[in-house]
C-alpha atoms as a PDB file:
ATOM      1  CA  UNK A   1     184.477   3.728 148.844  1.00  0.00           C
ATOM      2  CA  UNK A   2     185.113   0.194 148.609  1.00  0.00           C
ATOM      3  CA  UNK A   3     186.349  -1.330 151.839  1.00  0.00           C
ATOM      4  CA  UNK A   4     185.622  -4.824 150.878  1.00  0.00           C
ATOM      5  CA  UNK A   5     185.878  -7.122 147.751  1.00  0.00           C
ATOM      6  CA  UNK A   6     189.509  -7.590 146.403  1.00  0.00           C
ATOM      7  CA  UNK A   7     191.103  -5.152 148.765  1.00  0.00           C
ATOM      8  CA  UNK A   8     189.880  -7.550 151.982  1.00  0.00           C
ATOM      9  CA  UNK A   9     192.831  -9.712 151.989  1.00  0.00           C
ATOM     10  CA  UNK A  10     194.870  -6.200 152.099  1.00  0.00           C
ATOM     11  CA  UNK A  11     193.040  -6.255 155.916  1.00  0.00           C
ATOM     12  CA  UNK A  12     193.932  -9.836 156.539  1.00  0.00           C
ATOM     13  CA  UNK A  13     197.831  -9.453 155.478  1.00  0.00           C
ATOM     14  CA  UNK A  14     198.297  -5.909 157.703  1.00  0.00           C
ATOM     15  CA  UNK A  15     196.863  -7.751 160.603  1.00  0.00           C
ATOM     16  CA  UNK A  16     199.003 -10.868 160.551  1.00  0.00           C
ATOM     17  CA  UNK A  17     202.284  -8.387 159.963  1.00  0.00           C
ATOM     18  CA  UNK A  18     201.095  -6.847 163.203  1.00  0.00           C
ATOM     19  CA  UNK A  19     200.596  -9.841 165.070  1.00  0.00           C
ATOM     20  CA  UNK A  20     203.519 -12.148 163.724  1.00  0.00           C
ATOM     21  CA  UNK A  21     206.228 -10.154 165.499  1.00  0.00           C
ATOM     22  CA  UNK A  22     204.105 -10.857 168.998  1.00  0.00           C
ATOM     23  CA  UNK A  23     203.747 -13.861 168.313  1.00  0.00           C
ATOM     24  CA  UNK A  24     207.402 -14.453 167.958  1.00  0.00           C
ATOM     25  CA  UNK A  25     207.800 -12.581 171.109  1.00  0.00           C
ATOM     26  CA  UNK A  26     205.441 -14.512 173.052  1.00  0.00           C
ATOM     27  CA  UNK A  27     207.881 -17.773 171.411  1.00  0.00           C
ATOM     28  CA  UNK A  28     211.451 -16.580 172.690  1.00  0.00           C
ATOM     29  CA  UNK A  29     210.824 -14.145 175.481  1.00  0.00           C
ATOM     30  CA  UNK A  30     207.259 -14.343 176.698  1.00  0.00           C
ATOM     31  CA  UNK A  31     205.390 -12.490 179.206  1.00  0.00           C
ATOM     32  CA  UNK A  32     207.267 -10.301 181.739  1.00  0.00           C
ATOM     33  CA  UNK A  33     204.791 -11.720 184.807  1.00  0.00           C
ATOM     34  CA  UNK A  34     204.397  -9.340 187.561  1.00  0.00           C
ATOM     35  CA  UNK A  35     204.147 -10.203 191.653  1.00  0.00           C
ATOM     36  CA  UNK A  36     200.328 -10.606 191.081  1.00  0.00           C
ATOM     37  CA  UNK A  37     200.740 -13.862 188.832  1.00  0.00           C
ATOM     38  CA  UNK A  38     204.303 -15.390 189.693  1.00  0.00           C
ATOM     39  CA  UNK A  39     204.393 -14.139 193.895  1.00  0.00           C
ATOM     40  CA  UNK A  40     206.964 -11.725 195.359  1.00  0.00           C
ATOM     41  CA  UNK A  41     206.729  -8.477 197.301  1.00  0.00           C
ATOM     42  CA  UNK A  42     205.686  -4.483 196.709  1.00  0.00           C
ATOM     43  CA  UNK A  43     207.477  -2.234 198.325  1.00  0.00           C
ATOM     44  CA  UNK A  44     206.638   1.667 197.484  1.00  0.00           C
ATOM     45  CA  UNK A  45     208.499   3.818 199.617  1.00  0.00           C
ATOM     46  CA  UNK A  46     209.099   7.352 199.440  1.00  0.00           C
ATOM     47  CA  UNK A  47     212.777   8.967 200.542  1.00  0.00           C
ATOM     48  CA  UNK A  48     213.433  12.331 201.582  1.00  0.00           C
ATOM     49  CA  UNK A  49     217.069  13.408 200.961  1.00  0.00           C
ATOM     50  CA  UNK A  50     218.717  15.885 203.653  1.00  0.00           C
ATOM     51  CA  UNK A  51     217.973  19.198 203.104  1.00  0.00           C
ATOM     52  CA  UNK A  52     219.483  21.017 200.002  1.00  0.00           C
ATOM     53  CA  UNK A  53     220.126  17.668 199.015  1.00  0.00           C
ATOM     54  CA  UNK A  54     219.535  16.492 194.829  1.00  0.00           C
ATOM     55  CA  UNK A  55     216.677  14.510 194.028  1.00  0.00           C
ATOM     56  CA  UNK A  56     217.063  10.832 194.686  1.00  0.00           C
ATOM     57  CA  UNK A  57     218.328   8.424 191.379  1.00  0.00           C
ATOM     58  CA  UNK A  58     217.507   4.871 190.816  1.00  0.00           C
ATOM     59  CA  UNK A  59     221.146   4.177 190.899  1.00  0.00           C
ATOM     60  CA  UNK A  60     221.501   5.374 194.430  1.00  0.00           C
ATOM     61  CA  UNK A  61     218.417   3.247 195.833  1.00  0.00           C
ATOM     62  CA  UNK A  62     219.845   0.016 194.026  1.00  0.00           C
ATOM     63  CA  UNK A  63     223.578   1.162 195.898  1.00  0.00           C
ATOM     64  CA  UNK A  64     221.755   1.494 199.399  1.00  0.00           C
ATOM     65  CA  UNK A  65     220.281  -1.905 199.261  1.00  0.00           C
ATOM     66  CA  UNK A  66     222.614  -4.094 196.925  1.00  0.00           C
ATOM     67  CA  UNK A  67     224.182  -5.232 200.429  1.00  0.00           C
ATOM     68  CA  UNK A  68     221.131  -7.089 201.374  1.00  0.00           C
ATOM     69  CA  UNK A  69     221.171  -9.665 198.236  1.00  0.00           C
ATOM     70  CA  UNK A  70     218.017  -9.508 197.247  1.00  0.00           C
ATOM     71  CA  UNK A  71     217.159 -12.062 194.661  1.00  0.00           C
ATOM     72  CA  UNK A  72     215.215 -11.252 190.938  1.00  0.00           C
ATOM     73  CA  UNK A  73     214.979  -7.389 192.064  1.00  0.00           C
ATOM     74  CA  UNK A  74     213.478  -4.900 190.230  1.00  0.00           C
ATOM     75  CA  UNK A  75     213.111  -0.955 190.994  1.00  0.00           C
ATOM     76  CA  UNK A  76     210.758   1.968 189.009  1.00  0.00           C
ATOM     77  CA  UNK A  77     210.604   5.228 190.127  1.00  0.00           C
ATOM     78  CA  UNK A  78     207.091   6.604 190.598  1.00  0.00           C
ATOM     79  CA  UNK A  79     207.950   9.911 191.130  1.00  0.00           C
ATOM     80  CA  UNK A  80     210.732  12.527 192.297  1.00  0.00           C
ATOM     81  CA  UNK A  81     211.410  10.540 195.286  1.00  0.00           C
ATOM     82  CA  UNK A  82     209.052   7.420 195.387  1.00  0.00           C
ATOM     83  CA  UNK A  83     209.870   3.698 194.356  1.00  0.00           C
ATOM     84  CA  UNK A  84     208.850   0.940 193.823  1.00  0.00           C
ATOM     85  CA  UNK A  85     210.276  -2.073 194.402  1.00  0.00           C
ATOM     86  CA  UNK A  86     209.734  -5.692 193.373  1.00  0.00           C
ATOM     87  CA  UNK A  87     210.876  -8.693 194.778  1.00  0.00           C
ATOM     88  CA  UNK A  88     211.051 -12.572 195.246  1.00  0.00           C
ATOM     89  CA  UNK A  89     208.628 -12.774 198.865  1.00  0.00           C
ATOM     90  CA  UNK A  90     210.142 -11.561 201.714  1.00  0.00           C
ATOM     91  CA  UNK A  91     209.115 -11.233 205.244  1.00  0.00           C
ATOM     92  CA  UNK A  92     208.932  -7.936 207.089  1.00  0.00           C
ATOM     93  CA  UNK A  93     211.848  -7.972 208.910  1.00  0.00           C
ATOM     94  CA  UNK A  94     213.665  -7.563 205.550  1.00  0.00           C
ATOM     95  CA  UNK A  95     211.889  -4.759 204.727  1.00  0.00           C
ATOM     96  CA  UNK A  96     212.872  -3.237 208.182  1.00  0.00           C
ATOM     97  CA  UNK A  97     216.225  -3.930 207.031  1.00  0.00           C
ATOM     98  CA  UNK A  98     215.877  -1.907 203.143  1.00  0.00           C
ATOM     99  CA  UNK A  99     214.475   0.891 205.348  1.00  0.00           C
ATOM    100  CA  UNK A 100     217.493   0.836 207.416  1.00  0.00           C
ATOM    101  CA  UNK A 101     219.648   1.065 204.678  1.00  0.00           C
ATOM    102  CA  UNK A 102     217.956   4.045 202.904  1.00  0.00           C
ATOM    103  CA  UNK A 103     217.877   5.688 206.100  1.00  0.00           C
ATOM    104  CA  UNK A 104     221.676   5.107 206.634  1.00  0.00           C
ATOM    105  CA  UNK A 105     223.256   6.244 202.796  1.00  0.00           C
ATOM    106  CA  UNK A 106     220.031   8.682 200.933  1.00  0.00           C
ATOM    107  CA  UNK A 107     217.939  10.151 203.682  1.00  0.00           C
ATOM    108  CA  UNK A 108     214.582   9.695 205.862  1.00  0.00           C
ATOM    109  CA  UNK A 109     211.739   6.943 204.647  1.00  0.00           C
ATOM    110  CA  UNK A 110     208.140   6.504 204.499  1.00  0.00           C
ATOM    111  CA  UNK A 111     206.409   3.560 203.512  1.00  0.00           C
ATOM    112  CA  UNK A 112     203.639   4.233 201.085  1.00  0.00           C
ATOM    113  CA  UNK A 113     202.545   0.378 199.916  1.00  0.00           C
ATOM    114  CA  UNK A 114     203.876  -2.866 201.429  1.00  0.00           C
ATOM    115  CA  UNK A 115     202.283  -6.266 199.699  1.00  0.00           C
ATOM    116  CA  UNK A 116     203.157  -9.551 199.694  1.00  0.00           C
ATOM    117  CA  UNK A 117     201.571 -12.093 197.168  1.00  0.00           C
ATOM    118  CA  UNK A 118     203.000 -15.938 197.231  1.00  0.00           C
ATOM    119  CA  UNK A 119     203.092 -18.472 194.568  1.00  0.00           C
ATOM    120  CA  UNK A 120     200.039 -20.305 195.255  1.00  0.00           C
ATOM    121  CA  UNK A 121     198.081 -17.074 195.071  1.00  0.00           C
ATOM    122  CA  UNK A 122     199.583 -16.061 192.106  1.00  0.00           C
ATOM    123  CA  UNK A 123     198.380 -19.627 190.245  1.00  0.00           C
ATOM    124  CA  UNK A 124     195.103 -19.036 191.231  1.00  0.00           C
ATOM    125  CA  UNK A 125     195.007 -15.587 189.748  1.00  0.00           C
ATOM    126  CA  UNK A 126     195.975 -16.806 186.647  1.00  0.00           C
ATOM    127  CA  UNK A 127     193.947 -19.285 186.549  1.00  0.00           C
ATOM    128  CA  UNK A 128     190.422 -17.451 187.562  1.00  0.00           C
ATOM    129  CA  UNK A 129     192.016 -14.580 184.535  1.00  0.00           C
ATOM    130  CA  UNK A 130     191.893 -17.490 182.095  1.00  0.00           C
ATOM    131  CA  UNK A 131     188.390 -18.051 183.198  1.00  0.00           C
ATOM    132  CA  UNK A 132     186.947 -14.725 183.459  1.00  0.00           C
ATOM    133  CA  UNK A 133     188.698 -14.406 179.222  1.00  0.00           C
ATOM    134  CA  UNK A 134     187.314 -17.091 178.384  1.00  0.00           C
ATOM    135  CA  UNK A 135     184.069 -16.571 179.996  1.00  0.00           C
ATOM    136  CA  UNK A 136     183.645 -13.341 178.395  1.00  0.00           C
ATOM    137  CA  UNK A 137     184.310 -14.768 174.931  1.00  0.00           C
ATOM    138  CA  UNK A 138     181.407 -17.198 175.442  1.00  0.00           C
ATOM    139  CA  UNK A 139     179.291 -14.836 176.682  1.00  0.00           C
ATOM    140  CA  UNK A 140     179.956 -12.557 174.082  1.00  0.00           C
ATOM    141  CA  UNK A 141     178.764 -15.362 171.445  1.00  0.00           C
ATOM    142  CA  UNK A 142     175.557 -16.208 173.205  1.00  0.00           C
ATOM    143  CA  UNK A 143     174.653 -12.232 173.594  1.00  0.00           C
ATOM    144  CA  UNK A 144     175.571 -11.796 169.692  1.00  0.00           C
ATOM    145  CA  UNK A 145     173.200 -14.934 168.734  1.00  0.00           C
ATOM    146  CA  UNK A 146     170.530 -13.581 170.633  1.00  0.00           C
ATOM    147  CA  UNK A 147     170.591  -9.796 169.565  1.00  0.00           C
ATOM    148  CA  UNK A 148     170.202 -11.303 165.690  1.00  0.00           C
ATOM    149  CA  UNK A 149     168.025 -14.017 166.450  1.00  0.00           C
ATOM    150  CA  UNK A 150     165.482 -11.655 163.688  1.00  0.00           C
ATOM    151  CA  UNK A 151     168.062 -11.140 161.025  1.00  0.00           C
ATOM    152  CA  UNK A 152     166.720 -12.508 157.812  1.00  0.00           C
ATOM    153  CA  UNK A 153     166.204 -16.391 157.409  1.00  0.00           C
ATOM    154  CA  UNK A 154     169.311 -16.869 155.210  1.00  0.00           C
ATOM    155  CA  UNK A 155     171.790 -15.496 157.737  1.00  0.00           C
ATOM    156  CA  UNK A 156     172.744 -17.318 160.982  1.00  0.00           C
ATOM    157  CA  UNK A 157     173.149 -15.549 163.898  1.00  0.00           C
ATOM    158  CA  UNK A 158     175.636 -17.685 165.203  1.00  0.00           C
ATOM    159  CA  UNK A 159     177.789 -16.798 162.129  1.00  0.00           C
ATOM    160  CA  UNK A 160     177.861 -13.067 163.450  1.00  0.00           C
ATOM    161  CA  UNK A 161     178.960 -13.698 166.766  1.00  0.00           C
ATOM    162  CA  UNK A 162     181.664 -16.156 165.825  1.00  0.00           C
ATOM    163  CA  UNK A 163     182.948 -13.800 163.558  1.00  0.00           C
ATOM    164  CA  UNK A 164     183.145 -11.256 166.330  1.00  0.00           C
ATOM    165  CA  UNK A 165     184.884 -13.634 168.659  1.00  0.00           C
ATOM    166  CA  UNK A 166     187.647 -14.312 165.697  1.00  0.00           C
ATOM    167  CA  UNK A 167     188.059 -10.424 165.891  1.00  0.00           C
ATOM    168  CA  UNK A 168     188.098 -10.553 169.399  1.00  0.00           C
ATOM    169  CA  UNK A 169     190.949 -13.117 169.075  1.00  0.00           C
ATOM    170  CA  UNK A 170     192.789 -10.990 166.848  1.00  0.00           C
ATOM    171  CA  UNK A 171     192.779  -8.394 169.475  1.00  0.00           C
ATOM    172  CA  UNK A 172     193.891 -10.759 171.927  1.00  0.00           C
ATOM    173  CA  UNK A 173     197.105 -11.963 170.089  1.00  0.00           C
ATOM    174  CA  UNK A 174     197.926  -8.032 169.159  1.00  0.00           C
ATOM    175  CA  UNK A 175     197.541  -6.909 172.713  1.00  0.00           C
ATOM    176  CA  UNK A 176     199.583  -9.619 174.279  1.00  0.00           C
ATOM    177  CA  UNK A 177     202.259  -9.783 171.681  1.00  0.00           C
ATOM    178  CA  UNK A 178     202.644  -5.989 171.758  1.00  0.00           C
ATOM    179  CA  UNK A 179     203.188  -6.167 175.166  1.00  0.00           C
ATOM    180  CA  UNK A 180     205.467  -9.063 175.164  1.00  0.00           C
ATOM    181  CA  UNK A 181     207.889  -6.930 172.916  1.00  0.00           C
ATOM    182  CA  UNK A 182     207.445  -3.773 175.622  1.00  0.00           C
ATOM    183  CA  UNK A 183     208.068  -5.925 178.674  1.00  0.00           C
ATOM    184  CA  UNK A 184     210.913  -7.066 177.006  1.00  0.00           C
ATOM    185  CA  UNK A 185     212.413  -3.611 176.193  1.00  0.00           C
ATOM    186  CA  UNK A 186     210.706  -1.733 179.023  1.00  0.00           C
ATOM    187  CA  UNK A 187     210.237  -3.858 181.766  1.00  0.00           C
ATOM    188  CA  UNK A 188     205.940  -4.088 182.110  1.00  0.00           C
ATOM    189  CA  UNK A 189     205.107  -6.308 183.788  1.00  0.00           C
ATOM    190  CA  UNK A 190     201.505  -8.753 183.286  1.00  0.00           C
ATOM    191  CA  UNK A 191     199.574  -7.660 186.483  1.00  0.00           C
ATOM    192  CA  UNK A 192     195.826  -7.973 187.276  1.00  0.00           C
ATOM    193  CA  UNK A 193     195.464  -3.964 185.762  1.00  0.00           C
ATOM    194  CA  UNK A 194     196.309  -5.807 182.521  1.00  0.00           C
ATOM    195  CA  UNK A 195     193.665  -8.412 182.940  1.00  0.00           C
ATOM    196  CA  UNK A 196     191.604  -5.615 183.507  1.00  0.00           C
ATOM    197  CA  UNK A 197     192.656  -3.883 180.963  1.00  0.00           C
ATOM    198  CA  UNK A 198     192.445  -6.816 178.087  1.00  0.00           C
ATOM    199  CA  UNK A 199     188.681  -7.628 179.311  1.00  0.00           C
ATOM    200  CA  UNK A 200     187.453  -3.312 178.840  1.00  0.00           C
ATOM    201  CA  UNK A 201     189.337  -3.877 175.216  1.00  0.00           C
ATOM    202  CA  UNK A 202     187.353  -7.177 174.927  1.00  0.00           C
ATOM    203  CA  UNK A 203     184.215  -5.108 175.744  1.00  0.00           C
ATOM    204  CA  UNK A 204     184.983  -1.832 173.692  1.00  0.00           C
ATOM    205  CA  UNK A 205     186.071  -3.897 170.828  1.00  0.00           C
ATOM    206  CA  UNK A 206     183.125  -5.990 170.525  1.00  0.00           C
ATOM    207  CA  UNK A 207     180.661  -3.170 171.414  1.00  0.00           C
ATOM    208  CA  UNK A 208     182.510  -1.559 168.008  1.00  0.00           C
ATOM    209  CA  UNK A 209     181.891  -4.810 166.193  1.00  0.00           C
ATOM    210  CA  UNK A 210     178.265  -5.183 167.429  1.00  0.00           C
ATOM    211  CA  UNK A 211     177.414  -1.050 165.773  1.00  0.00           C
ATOM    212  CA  UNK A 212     178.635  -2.499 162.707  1.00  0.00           C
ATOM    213  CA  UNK A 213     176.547  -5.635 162.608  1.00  0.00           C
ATOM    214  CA  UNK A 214     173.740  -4.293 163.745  1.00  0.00           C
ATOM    215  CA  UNK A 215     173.678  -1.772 160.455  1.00  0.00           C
ATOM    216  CA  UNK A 216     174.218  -4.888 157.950  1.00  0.00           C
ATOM    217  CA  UNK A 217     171.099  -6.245 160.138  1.00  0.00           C
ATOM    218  CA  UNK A 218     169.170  -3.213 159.002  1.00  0.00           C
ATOM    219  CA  UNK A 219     169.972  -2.996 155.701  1.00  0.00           C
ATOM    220  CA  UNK A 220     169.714  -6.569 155.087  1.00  0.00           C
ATOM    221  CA  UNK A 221     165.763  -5.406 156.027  1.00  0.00           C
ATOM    222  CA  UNK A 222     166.043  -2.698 153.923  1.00  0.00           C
ATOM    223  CA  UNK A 223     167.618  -3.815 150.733  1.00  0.00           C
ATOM    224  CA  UNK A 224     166.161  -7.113 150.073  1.00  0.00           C
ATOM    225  CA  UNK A 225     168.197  -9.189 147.046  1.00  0.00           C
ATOM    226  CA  UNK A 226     170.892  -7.026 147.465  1.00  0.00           C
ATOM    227  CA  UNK A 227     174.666  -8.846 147.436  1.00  0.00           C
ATOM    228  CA  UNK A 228     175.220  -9.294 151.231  1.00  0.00           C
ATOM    229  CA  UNK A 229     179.085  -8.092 150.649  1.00  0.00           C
ATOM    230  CA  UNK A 230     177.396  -4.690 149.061  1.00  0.00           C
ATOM    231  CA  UNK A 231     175.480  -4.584 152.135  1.00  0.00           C
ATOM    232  CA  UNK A 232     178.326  -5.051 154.256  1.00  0.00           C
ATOM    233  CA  UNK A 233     180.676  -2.590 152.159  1.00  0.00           C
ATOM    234  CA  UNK A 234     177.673   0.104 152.502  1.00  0.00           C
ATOM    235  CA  UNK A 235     177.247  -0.285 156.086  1.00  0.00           C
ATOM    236  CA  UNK A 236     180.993   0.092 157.328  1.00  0.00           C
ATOM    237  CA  UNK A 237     180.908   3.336 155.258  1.00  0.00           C
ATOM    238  CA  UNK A 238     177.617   4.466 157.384  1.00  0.00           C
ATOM    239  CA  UNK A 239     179.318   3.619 160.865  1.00  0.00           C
ATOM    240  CA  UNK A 240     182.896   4.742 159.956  1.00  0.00           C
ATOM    241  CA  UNK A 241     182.834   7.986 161.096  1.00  0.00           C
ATOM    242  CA  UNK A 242     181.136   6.943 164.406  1.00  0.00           C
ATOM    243  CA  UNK A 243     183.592   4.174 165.403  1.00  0.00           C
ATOM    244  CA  UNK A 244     186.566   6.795 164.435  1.00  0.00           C
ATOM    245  CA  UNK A 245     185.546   9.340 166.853  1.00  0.00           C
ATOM    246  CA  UNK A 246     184.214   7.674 169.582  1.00  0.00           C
ATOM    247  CA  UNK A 247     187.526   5.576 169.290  1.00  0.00           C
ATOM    248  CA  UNK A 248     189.763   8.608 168.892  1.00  0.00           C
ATOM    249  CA  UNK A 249     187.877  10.442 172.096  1.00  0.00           C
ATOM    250  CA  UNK A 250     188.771   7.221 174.280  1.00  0.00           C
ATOM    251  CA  UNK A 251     192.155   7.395 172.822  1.00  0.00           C
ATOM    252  CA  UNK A 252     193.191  10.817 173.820  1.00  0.00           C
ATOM    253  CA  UNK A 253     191.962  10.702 177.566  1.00  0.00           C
ATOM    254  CA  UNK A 254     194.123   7.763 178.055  1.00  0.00           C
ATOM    255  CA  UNK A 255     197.337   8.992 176.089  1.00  0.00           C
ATOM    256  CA  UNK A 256     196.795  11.739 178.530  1.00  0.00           C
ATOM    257  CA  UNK A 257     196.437   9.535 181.190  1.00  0.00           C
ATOM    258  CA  UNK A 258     199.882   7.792 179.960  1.00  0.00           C
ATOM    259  CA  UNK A 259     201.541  11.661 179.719  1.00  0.00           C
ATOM    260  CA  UNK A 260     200.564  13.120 183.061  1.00  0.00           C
ATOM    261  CA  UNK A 261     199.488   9.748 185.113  1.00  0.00           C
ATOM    262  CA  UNK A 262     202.524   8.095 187.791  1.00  0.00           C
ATOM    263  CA  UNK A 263     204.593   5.263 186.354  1.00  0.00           C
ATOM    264  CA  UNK A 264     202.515   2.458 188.213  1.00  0.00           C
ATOM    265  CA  UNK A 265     198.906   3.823 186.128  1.00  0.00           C
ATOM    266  CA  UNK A 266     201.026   3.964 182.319  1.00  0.00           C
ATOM    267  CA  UNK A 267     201.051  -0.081 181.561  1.00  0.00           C
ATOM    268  CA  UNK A 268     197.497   0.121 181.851  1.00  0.00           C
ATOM    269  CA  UNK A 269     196.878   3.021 179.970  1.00  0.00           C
ATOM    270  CA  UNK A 270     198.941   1.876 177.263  1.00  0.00           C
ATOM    271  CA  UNK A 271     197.210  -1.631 176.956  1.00  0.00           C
ATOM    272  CA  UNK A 272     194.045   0.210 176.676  1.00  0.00           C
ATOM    273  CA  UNK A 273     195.292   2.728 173.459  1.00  0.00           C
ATOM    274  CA  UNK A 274     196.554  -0.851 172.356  1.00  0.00           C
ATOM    275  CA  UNK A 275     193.555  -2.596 172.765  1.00  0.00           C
ATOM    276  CA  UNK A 276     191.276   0.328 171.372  1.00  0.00           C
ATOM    277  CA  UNK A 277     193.346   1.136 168.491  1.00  0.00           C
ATOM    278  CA  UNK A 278     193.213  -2.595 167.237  1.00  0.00           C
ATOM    279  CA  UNK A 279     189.522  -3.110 168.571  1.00  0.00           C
ATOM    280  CA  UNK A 280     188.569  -0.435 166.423  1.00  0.00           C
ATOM    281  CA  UNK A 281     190.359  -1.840 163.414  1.00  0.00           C
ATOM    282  CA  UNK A 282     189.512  -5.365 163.480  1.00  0.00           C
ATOM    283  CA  UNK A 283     185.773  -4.821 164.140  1.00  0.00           C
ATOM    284  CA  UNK A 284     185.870  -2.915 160.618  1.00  0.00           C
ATOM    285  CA  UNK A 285     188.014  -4.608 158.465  1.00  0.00           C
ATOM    286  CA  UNK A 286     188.524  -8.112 160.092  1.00  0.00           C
ATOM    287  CA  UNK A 287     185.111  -8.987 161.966  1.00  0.00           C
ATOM    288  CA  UNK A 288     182.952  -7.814 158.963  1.00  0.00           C
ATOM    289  CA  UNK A 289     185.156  -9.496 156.042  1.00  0.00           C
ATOM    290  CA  UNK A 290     185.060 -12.714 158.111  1.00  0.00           C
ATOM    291  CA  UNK A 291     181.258 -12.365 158.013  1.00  0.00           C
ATOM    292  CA  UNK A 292     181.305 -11.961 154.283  1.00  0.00           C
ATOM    293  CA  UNK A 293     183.739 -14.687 153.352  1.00  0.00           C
ATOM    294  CA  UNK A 294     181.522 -16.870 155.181  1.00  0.00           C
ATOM    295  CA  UNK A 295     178.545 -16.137 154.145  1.00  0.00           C
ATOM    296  CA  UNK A 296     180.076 -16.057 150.509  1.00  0.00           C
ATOM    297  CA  UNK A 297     181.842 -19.901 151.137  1.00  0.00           C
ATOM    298  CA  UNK A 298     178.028 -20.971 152.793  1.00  0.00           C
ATOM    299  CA  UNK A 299     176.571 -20.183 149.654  1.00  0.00           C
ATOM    300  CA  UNK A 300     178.995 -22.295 147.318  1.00  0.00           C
ATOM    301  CA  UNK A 301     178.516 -25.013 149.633  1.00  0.00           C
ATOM    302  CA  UNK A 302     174.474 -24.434 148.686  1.00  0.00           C
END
C-alpha cells in the first residue's frame, strides 16, 4: 500500500478543504467566547413546576425573566428542568430578582451554580491559554529533538519535531475553525474546557505522531541505504492499525460521553472527537509527508 509518493499531495489538498471553511469562519464570525474569556455571569438553576404541571420550556424561562432587561442573554437547558443562564456581570441582587420571577410565573427554584467572572479576569485567561499553547508547542519540539538525538547522522532531529509541530498546527486551525462554524450555528461557546480540551488533542495528537516517528527511527537502523520515503511509506503501514484503534477506542467513549453526558459536558466532548479524529489523521498523512518532503528538498540542496 502506498501512502506516500504521488498520492501525498492528495493528503495536503483534503486537509486544506477541511480547514479553509474554518478559516473563513474564524474571518467573518469568529469565536463564540464564553463568560470565562470575555466576563459575565453563570447562573444554573433548577425549577420545579406545580404539581401535575408539564416540564419546563426554554421559551417559558426567557418569558419569566424578559421583564428584567438583561443585556447579551443567553439560556441552555441542562436537563428536564435545569438552566443555565449566561449573562453580561451582574450583582446578586439581580439574581434575587430572576429567582423572583421564576418563582412568580413557572414554579419553585433552586440554585445549583452561581459565578461571576469580570473582564479583567477574562483577559488574563486568555492570555495565560495563549501561553500554556504555545508553551506546549515548544516543549513538544525540544522533547521530539531529544527522543531522536540517535537517529542516523543524515537525519536531524530537529526536522522531526518541527514537522510534528506543523501537524500540530494543522490540528489547531481544524479544531478552532470547526468550532467557529458550530458556535455559529449552535451556540458553543470558547470556555477554559476547550482550552483543556485543545491541549489533551495537542498531547494525543503528537503522542500519535511520535509512534510513527519512532518506527521510521527503527527502520532507518534497520534498512540502511534504503530511500527514506520507502522507509517512511513502510512504517505508516506497520503503525496503521495501532493508531486506528487506539484512536477509534478514545472516540467511542467520548461520542458516548456527547450521547448520554448533560448539555454543559457535550462542547468538550465534541472538541475532543474533533481533535482526535484530525490528530490521528495528520500525524499519518501530514506530519510524516512533511518529514519526507523535507528530507527529499535537504538533499537537492546537497
Amino acid at each position: 500500500m502506498q501512502f506516500l509518493g504521488p498520492k501525498k499531495k492528495w493528503w495536503f489538498i483534503i486537509s486544506g478543504l477541511i480547514i479553509i471553511p474554518g478559516i473563513l469562519s474564524l474571518i467573518f464570525w469568529g469565536l463564540s467566547w464564553g463568560i470565562d474569556f470575555k466576563g459575565g455571569t453563570l447562573y444554573e438553576v433548577k425549577i420545579n413546576p406545580p404539581a401535575g404541571g408539564a416540564n419546563v420550556k426554554i421559551e417559558q424561562v426567557k418569558e419569566a425573566i424578559k421583564p428584567l432587561n438583561l443585556s447579551d442573554i443567553s439560556i441552555v437547558a441542562t436537563g428536564q428542568s435545569n438552566f443555565l443562564i449566561k449573562t453580561t456581570p451582574v450583582e446578586r441582587d439581580t439574581i434575587d430578582k430572576i429567582n423572583q420571577n421564576l418563582k412568580e410565573k413557572i414554579g419553585d427554584t433552586e440554585e445549583i451554580r452561581y459565578e461571576t467572572v469580570g473582564p479583567v479576569v477574562g483577559k488574563d485567561l486568555t492570555r495565560k491559554a495563549i501561553w500554556a499553547i504555545s508553551l506546549a508547542c515548544l516543549g513538544i519540539i525540544l522533547y521530539i529533538a531529544f527522543a531522536f538525538r540517535n537517529i542516523p547522522e543524515s537525519q536531524s532531529s530537529f526536522k522531526f519535531g518541527l514537522s510534528a509541530i506543523i501537524a500540530l498546527i494543522h490540528d489547531i486551525f481544524v479544531v478552532i475553525g470547526i468550532f467557529s462554524i458550530i458556535g455559529h450555528f449552535f451556540g458553543y461557546e470558547v470556555d477554559v474546557y476547550f482550552i483543556t480540551a485543545l491541549l489533551t488533542v495537542l498531547g494525543f495528537s503528537v503522542h500519535d505522531t511520535i509512534v510513527v516517528f519512532d518506527r521510521i527511527r527503527e527502520n532507518l537502523k534497520k534498512l540502511p541505504g534504503v530511500a527514506f520515503e520507502t522507509i517512511a511509506n513502510e512504517s505508516i503501514i506497520q503503525t496503521l492499525g495501532r493508531s486506528i484503534n487506539t484512536s477509534l477506542t478514545v472516540l467511542l467513549t467520548l461520542i458516548a460521553l456527547f450521547l448520554l453526558g448533560g448539555e454543559s459536558i457535550k462542547p468538550f466532548a465534541l472538541t475532543l472527537m474533533i481533535g482526535i479524529t484530525t490528530g490521528t489523521y495528520s500525524s499519518i498523512f501530514n506530519a510524516t509527508p512533511i518529514l519526507v518532503l523535507w528530507q527529499r528538498k535537504s538533499k537537492e540542496v546537497e
